[in-house]
PDB file of N, CA and C in Angstrom:
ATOM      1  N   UNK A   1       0.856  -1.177   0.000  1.00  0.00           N
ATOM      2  CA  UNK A   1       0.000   0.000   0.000  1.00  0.00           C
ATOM      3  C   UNK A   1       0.899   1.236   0.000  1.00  0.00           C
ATOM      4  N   UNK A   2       0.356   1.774  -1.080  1.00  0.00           N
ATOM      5  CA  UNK A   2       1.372   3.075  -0.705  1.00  0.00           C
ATOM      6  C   UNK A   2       0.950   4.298   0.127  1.00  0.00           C
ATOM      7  N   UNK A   3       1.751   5.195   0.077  1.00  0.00           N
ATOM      8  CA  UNK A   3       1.657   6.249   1.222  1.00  0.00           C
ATOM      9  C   UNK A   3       0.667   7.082   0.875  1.00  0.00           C
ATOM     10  N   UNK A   4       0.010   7.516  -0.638  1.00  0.00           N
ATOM     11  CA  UNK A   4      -0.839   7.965  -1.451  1.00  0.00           C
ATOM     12  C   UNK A   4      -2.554   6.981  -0.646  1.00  0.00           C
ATOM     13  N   UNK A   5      -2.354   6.182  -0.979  1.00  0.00           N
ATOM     14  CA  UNK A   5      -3.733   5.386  -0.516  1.00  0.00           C
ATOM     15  C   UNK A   5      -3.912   5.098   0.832  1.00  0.00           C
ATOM     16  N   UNK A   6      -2.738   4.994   1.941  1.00  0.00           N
ATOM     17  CA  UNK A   6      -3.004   5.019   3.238  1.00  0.00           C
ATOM     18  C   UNK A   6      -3.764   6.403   3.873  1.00  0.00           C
ATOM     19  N   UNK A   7      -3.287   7.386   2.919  1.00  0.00           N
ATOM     20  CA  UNK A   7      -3.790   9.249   3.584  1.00  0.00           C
ATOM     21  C   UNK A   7      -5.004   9.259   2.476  1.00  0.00           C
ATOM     22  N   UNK A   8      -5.441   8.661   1.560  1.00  0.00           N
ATOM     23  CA  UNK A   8      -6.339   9.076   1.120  1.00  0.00           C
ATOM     24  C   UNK A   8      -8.005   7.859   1.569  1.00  0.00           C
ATOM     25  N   UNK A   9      -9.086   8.335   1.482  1.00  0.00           N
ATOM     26  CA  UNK A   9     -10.121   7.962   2.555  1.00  0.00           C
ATOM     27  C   UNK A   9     -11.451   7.768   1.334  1.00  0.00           C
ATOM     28  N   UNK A  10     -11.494   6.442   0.997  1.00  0.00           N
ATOM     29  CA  UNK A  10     -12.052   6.318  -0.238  1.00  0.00           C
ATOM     30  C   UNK A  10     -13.385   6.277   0.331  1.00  0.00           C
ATOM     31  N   UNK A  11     -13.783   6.731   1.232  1.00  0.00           N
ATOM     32  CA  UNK A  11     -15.714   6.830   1.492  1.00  0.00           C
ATOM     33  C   UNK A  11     -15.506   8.225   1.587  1.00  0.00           C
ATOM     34  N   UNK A  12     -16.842   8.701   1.440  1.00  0.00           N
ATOM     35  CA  UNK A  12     -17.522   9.909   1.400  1.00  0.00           C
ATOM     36  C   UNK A  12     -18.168   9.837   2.619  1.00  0.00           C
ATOM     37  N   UNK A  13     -18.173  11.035   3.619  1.00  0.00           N
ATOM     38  CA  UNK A  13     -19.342  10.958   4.610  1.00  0.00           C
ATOM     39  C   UNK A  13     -20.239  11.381   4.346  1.00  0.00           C
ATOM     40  N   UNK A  14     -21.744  10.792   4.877  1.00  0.00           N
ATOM     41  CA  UNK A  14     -23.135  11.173   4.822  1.00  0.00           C
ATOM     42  C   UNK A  14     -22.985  12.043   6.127  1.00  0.00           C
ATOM     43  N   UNK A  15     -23.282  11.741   7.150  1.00  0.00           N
ATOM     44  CA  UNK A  15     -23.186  12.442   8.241  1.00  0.00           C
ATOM     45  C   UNK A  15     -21.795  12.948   8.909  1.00  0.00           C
ATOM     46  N   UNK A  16     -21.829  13.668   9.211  1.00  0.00           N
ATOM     47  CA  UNK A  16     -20.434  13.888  10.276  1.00  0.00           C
ATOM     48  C   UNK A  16     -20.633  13.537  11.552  1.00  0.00           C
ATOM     49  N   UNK A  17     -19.964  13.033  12.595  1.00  0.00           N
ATOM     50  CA  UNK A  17     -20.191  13.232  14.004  1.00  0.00           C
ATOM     51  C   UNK A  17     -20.979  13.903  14.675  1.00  0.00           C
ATOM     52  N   UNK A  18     -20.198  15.588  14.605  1.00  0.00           N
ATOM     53  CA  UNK A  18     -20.991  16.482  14.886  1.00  0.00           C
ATOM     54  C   UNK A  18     -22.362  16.582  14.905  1.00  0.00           C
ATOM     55  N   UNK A  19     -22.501  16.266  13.458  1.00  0.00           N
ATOM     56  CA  UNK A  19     -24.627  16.390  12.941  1.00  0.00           C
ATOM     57  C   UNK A  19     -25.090  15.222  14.072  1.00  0.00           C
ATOM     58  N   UNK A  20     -24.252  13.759  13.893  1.00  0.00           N
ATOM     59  CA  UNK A  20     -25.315  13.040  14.838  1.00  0.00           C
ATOM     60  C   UNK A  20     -25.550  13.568  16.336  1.00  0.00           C
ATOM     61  N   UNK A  21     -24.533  13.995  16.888  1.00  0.00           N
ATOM     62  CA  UNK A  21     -24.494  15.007  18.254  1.00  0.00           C
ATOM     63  C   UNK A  21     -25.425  15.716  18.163  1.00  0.00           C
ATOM     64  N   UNK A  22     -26.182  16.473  17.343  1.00  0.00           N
ATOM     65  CA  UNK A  22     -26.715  17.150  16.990  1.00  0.00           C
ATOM     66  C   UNK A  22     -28.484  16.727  17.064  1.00  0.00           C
ATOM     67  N   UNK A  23     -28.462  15.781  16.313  1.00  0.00           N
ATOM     68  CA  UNK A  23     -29.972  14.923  16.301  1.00  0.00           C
ATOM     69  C   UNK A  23     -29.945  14.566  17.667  1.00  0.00           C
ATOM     70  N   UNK A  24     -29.077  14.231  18.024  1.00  0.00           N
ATOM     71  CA  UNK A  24     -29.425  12.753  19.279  1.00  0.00           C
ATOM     72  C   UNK A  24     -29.978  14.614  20.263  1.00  0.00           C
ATOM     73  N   UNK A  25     -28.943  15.355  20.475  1.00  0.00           N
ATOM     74  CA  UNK A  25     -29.520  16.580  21.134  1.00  0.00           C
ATOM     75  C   UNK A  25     -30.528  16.984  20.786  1.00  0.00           C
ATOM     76  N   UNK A  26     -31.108  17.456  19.805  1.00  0.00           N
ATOM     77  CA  UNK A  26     -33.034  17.750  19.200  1.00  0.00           C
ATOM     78  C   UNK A  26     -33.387  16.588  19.868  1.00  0.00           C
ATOM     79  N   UNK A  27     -33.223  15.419  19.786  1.00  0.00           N
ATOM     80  CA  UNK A  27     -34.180  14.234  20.461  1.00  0.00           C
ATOM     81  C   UNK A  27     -34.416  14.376  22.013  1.00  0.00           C
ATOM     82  N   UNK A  28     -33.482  14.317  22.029  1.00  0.00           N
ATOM     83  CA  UNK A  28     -33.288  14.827  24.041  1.00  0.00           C
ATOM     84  C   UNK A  28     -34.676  15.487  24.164  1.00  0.00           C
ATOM     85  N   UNK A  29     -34.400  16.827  23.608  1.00  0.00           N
ATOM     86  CA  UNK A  29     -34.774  18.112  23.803  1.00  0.00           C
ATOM     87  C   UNK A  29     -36.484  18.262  23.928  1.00  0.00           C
ATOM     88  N   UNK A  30     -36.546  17.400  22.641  1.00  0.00           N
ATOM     89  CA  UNK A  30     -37.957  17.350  22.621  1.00  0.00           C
ATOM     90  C   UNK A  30     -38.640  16.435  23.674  1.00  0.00           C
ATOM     91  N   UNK A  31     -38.008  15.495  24.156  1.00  0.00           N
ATOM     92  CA  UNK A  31     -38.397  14.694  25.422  1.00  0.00           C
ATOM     93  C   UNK A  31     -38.595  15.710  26.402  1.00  0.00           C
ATOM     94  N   UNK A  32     -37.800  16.815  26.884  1.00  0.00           N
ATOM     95  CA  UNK A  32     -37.517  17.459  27.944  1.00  0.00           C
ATOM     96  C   UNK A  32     -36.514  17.319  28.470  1.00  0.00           C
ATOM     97  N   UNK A  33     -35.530  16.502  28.095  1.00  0.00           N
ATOM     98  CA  UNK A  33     -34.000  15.959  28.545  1.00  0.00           C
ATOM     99  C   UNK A  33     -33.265  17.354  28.208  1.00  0.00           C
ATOM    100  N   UNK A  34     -33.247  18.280  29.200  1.00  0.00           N
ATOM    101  CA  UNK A  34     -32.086  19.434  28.442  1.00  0.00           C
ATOM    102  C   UNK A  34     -31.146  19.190  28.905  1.00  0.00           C
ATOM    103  N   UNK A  35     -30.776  18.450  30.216  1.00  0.00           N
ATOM    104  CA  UNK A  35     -29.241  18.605  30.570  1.00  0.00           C
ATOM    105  C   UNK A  35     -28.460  17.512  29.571  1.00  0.00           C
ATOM    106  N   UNK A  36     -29.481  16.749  29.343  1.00  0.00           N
ATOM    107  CA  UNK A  36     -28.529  15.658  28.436  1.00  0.00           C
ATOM    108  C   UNK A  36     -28.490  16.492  27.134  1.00  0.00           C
ATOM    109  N   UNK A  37     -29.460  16.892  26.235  1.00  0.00           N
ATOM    110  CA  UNK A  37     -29.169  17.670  25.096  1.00  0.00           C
ATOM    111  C   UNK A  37     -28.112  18.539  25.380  1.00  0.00           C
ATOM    112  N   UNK A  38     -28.032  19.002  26.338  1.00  0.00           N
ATOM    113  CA  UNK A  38     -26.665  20.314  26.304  1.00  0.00           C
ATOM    114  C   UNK A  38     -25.399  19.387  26.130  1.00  0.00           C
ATOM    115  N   UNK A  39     -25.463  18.498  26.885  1.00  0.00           N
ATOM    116  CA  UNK A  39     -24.465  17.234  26.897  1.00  0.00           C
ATOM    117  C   UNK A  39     -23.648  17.668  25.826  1.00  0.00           C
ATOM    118  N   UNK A  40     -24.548  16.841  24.664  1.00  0.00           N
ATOM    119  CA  UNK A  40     -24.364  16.488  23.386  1.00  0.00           C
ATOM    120  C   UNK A  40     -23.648  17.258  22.336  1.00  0.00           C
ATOM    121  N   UNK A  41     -24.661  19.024  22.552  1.00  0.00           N
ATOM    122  CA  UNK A  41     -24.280  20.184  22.150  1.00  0.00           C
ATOM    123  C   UNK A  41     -22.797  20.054  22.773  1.00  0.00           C
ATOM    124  N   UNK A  42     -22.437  20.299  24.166  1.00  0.00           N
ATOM    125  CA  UNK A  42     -20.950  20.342  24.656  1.00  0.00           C
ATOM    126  C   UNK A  42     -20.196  18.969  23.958  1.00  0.00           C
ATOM    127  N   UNK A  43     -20.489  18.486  23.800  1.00  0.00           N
ATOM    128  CA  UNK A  43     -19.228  17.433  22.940  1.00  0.00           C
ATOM    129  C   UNK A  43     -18.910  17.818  21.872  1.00  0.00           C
ATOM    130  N   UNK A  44     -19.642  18.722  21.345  1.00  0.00           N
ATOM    131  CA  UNK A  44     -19.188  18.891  19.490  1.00  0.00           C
ATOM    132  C   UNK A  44     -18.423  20.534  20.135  1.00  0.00           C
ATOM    133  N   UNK A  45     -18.934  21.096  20.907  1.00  0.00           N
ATOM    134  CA  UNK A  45     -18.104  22.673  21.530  1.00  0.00           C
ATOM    135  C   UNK A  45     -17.020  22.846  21.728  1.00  0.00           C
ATOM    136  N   UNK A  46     -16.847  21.349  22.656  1.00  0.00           N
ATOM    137  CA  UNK A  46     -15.451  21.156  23.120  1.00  0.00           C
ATOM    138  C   UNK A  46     -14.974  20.841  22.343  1.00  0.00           C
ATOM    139  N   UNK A  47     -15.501  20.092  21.404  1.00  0.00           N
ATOM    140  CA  UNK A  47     -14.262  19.473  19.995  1.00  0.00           C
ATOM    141  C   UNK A  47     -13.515  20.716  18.936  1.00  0.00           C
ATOM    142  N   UNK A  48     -14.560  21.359  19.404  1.00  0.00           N
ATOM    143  CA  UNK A  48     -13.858  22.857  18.519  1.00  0.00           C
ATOM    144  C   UNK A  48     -13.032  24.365  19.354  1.00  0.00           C
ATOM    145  N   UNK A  49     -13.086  23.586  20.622  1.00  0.00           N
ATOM    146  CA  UNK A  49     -12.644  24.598  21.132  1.00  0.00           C
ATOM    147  C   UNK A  49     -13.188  25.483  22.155  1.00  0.00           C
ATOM    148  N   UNK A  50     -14.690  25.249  22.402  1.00  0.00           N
ATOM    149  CA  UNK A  50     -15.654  25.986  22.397  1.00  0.00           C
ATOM    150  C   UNK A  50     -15.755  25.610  23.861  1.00  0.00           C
ATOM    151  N   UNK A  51     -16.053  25.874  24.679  1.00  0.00           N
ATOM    152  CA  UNK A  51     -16.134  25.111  26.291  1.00  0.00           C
ATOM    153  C   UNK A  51     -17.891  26.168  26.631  1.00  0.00           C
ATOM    154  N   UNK A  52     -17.650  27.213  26.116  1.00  0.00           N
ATOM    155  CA  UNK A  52     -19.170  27.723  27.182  1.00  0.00           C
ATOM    156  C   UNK A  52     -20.726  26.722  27.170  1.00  0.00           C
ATOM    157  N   UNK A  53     -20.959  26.308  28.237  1.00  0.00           N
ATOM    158  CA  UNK A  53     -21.885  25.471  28.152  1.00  0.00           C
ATOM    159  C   UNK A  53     -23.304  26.010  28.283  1.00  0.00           C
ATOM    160  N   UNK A  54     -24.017  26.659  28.062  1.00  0.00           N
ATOM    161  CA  UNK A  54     -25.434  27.206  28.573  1.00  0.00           C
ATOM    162  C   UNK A  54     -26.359  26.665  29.354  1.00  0.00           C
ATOM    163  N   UNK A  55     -26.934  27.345  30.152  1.00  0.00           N
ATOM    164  CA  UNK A  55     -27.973  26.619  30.963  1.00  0.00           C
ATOM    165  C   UNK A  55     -29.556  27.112  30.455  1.00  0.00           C
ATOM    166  N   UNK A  56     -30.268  26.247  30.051  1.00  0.00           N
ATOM    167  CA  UNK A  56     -31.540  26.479  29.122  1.00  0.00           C
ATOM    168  C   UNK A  56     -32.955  25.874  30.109  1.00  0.00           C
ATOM    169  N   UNK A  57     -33.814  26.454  30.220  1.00  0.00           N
ATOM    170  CA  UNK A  57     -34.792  25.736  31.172  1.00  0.00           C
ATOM    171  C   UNK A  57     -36.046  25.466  30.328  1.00  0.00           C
ATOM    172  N   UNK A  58     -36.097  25.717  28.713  1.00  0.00           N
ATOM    173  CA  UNK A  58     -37.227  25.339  28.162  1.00  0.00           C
ATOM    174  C   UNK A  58     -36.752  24.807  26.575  1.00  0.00           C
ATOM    175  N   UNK A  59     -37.493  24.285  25.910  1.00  0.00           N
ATOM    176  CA  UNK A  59     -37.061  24.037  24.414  1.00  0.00           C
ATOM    177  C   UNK A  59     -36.846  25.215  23.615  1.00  0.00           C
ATOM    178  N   UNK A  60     -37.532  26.005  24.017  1.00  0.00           N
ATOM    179  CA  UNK A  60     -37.298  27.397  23.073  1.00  0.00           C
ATOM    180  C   UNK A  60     -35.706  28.203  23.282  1.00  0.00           C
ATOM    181  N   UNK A  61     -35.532  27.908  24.164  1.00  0.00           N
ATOM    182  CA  UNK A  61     -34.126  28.134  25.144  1.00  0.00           C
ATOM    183  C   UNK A  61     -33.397  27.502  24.019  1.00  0.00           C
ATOM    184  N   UNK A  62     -33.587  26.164  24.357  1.00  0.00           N
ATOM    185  CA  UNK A  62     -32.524  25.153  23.651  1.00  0.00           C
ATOM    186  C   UNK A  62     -32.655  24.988  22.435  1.00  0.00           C
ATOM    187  N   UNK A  63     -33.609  25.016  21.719  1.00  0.00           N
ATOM    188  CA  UNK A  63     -33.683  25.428  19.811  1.00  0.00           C
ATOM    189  C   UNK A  63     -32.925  26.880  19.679  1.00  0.00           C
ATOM    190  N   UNK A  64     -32.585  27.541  20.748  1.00  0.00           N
ATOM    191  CA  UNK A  64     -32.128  29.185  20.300  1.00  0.00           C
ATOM    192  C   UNK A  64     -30.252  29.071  20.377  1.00  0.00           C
ATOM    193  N   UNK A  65     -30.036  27.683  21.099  1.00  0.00           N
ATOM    194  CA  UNK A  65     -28.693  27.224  21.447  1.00  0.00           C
ATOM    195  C   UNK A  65     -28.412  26.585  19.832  1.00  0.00           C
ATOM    196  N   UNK A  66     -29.192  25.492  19.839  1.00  0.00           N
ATOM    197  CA  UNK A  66     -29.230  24.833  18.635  1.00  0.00           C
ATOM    198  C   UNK A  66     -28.965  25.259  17.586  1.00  0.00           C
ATOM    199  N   UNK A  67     -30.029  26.147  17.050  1.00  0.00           N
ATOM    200  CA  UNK A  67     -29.751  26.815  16.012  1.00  0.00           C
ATOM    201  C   UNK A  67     -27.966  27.780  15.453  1.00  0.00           C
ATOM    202  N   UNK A  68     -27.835  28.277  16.781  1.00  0.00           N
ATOM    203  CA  UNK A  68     -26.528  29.177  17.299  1.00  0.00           C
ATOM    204  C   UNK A  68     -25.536  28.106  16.440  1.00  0.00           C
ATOM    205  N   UNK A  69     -25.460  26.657  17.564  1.00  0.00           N
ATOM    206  CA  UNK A  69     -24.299  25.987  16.605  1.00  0.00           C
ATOM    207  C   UNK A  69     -24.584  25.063  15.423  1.00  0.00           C
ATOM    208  N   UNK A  70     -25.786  24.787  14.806  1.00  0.00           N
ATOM    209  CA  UNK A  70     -25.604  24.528  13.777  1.00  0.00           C
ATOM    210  C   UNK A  70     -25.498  25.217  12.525  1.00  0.00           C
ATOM    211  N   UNK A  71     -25.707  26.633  12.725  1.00  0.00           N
ATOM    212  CA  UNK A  71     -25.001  27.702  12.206  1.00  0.00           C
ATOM    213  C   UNK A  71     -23.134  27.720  11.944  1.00  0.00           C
ATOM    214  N   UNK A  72     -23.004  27.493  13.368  1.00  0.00           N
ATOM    215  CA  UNK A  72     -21.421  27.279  13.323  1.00  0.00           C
ATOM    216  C   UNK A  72     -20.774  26.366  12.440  1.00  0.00           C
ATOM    217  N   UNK A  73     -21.909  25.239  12.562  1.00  0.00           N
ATOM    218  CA  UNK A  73     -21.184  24.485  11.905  1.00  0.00           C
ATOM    219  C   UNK A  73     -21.483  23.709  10.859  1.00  0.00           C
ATOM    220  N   UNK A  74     -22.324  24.776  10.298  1.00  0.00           N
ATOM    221  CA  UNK A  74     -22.797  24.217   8.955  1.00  0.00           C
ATOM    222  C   UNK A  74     -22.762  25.555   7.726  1.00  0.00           C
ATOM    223  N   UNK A  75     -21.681  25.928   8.371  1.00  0.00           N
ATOM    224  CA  UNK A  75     -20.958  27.259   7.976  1.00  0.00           C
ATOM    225  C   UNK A  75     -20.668  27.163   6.295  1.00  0.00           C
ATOM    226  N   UNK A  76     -21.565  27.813   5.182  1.00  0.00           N
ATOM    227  CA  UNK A  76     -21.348  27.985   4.285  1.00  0.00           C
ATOM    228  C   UNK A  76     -21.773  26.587   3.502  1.00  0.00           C
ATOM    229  N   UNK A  77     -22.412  26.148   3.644  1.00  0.00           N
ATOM    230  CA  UNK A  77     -22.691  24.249   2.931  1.00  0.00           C
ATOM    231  C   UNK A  77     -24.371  24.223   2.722  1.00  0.00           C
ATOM    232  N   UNK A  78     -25.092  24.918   2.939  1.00  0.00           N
ATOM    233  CA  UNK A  78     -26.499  25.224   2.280  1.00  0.00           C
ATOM    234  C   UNK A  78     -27.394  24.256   3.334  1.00  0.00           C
ATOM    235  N   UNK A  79     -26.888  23.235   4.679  1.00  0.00           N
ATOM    236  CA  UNK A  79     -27.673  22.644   5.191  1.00  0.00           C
ATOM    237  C   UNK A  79     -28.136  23.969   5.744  1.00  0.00           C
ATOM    238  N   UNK A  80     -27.650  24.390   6.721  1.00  0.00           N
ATOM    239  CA  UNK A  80     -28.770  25.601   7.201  1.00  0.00           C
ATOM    240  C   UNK A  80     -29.430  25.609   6.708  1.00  0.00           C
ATOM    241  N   UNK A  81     -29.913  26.049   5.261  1.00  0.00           N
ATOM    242  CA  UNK A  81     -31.211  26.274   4.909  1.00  0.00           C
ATOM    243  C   UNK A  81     -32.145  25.174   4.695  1.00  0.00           C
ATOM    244  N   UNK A  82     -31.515  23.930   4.939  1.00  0.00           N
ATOM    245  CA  UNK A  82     -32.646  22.873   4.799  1.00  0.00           C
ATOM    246  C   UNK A  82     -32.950  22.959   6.161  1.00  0.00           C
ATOM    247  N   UNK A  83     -32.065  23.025   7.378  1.00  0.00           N
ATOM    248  CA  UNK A  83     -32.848  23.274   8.972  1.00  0.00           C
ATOM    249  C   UNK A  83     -33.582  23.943   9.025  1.00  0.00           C
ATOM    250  N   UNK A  84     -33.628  25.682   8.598  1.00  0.00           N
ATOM    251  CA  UNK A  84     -34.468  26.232   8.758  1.00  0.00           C
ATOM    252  C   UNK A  84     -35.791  25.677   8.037  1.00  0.00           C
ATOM    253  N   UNK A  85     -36.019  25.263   6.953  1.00  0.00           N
ATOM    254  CA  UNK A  85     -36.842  24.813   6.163  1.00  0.00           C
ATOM    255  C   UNK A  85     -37.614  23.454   7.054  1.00  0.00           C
ATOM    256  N   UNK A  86     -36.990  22.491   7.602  1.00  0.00           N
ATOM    257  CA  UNK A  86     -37.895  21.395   8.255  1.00  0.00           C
ATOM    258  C   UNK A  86     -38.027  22.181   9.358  1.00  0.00           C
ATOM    259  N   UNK A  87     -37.281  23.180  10.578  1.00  0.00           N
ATOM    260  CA  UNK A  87     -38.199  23.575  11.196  1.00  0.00           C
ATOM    261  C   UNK A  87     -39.021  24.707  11.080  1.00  0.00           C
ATOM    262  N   UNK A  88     -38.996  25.377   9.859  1.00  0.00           N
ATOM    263  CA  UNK A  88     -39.942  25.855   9.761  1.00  0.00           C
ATOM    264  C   UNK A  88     -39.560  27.042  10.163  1.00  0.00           C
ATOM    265  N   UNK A  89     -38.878  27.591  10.462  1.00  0.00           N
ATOM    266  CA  UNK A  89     -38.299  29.048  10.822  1.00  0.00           C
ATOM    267  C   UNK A  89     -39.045  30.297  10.004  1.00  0.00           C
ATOM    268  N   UNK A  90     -39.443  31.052  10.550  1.00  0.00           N
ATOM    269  CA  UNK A  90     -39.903  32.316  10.240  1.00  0.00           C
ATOM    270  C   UNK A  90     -39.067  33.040   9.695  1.00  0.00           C
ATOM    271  N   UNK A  91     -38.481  33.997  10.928  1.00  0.00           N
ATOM    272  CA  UNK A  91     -37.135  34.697  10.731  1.00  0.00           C
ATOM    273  C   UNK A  91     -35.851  34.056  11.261  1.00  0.00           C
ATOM    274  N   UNK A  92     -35.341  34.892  10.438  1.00  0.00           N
ATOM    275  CA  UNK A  92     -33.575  34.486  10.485  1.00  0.00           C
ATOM    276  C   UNK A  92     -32.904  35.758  11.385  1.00  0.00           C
ATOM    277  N   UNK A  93     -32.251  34.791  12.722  1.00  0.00           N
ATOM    278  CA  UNK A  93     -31.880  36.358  13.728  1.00  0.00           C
ATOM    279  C   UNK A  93     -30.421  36.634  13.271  1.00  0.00           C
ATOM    280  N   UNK A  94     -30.675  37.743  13.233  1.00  0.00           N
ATOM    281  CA  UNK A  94     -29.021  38.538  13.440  1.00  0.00           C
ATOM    282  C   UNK A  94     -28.778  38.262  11.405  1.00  0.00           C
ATOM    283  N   UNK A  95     -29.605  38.349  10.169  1.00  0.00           N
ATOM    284  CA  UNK A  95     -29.903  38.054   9.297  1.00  0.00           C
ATOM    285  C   UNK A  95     -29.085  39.527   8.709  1.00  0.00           C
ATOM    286  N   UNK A  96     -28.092  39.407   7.838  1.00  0.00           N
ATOM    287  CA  UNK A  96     -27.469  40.742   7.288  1.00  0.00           C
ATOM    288  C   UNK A  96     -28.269  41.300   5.712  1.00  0.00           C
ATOM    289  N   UNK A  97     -29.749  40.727   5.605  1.00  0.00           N
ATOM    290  CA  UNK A  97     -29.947  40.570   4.233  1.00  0.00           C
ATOM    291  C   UNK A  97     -31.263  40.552   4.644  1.00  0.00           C
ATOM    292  N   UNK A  98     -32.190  41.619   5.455  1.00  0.00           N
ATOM    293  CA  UNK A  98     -33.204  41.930   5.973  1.00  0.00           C
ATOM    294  C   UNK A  98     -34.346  41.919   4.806  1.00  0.00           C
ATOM    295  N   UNK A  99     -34.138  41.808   3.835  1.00  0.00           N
ATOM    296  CA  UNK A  99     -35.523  41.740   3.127  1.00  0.00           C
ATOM    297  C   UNK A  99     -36.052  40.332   2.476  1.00  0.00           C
ATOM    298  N   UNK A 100     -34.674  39.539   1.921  1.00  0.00           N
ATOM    299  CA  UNK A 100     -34.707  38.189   2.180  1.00  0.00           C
ATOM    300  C   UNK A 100     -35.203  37.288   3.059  1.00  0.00           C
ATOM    301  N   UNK A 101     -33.705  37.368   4.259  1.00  0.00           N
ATOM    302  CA  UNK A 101     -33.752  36.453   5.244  1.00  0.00           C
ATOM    303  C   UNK A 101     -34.947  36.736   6.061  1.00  0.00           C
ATOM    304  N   UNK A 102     -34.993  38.093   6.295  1.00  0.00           N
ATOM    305  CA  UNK A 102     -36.719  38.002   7.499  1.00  0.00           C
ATOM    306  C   UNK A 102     -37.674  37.255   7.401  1.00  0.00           C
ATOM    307  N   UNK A 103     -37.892  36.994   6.656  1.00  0.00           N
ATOM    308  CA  UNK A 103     -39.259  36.386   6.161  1.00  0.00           C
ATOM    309  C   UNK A 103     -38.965  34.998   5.248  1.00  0.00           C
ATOM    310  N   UNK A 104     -38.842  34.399   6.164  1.00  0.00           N
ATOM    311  CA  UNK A 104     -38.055  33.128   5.431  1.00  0.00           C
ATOM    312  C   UNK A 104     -39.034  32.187   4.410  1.00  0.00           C
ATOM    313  N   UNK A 105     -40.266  32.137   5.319  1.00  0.00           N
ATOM    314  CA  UNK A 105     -41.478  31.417   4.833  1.00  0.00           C
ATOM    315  C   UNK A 105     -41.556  31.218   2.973  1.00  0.00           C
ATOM    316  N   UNK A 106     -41.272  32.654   2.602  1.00  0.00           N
ATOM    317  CA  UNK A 106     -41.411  32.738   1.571  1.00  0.00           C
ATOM    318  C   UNK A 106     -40.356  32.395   0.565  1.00  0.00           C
ATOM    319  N   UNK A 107     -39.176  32.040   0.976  1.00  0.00           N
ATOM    320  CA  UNK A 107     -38.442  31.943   0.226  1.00  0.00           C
ATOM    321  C   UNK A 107     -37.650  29.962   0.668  1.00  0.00           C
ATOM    322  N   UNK A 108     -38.552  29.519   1.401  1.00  0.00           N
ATOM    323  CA  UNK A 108     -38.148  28.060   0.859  1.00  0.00           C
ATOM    324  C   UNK A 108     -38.655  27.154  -0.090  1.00  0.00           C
ATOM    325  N   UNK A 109     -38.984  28.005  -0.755  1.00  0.00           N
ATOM    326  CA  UNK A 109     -39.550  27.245  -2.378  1.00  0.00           C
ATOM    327  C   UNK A 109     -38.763  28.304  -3.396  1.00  0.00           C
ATOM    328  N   UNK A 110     -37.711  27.585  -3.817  1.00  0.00           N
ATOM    329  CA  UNK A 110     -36.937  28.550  -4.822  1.00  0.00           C
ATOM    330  C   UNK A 110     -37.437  28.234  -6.095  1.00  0.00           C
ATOM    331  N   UNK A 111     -37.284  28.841  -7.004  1.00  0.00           N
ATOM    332  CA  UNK A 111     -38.046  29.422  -8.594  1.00  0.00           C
ATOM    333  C   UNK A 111     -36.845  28.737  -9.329  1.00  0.00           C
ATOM    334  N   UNK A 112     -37.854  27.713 -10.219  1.00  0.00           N
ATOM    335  CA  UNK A 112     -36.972  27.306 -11.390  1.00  0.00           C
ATOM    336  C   UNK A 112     -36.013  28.196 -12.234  1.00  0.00           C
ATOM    337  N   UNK A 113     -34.486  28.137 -12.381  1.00  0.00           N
ATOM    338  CA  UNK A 113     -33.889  28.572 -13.023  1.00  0.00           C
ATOM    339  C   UNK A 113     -34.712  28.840 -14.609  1.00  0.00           C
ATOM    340  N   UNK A 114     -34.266  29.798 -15.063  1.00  0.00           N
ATOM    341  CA  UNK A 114     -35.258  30.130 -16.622  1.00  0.00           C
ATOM    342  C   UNK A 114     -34.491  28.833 -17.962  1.00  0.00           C
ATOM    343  N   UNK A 115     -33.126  28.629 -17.334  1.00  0.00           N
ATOM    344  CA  UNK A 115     -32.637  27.513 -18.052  1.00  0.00           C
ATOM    345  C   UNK A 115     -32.963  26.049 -18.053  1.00  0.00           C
ATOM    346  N   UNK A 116     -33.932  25.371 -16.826  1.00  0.00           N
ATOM    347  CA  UNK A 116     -34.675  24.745 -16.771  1.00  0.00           C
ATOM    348  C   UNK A 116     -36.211  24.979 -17.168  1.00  0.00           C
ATOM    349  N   UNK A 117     -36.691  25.640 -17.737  1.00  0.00           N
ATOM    350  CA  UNK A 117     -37.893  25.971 -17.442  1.00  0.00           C
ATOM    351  C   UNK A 117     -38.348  25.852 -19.336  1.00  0.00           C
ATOM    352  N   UNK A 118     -39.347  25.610 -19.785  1.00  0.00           N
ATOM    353  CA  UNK A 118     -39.998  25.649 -21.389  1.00  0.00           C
ATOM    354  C   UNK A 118     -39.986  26.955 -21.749  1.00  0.00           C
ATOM    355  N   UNK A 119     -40.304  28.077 -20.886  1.00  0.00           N
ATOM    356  CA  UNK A 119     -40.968  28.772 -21.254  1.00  0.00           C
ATOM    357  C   UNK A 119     -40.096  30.013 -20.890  1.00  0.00           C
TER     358      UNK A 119
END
């Protein structure tokens, strides 16, 4: 085997770590398990460096954590917008593109390119 094929990693990941940290925390959450959801959240924090742990006493709390790092870390890769889209997000906070992002509702059904389209 050469040194070329030992460093190179012939699967593709579907999930990363992180994301499953991530689900298994929404699952918690929605039970009412927040100290364990924060858990979860803190394992992927610490893996980056990140140590502040929050203390959340409701789901709305902890979807406002949630959201925070899967932002972080879904930094530039277009899942964000499928999160916001299954949950359904209204607005987008702290959104630099206020006429867009505010109003999200309306814009998770994007418009056929005119190069796909007959007409």
């Amino acid at each position: 085997e050469s040194y070329v094929e030992a460093v190179e990693n012939p699967m593709i990941p579907i999930f990363r770590l992180s994301e499953v940290f991530q689900i298994l925390a929404e699952v918690e959450a929605l039970d009412g398990n927040f100290d364990i959801a924060l858990d979860y959240l803190a394992e992927v924090r610490n893996a980056r460096g990140a140590y502040r742990v929050p203390s959340v006493s409701d789901y709305q709390q902890f979807m406002t954590e949630y959201m925070l790092e899967a932002r972080k870390e879904n930094l530039c890769e277009g899942r964000t917008f499928f999160l916001y889209k299954r949950l359904n997000v209204e607005n987008v906070e702290n959104s630099s593109k206020p006429g867009f992002y505010r109003n999200m509702r309306e814009g998770y059904v994007l418009p056929i390119p005119n190069s796909e389209s007959p007409f």
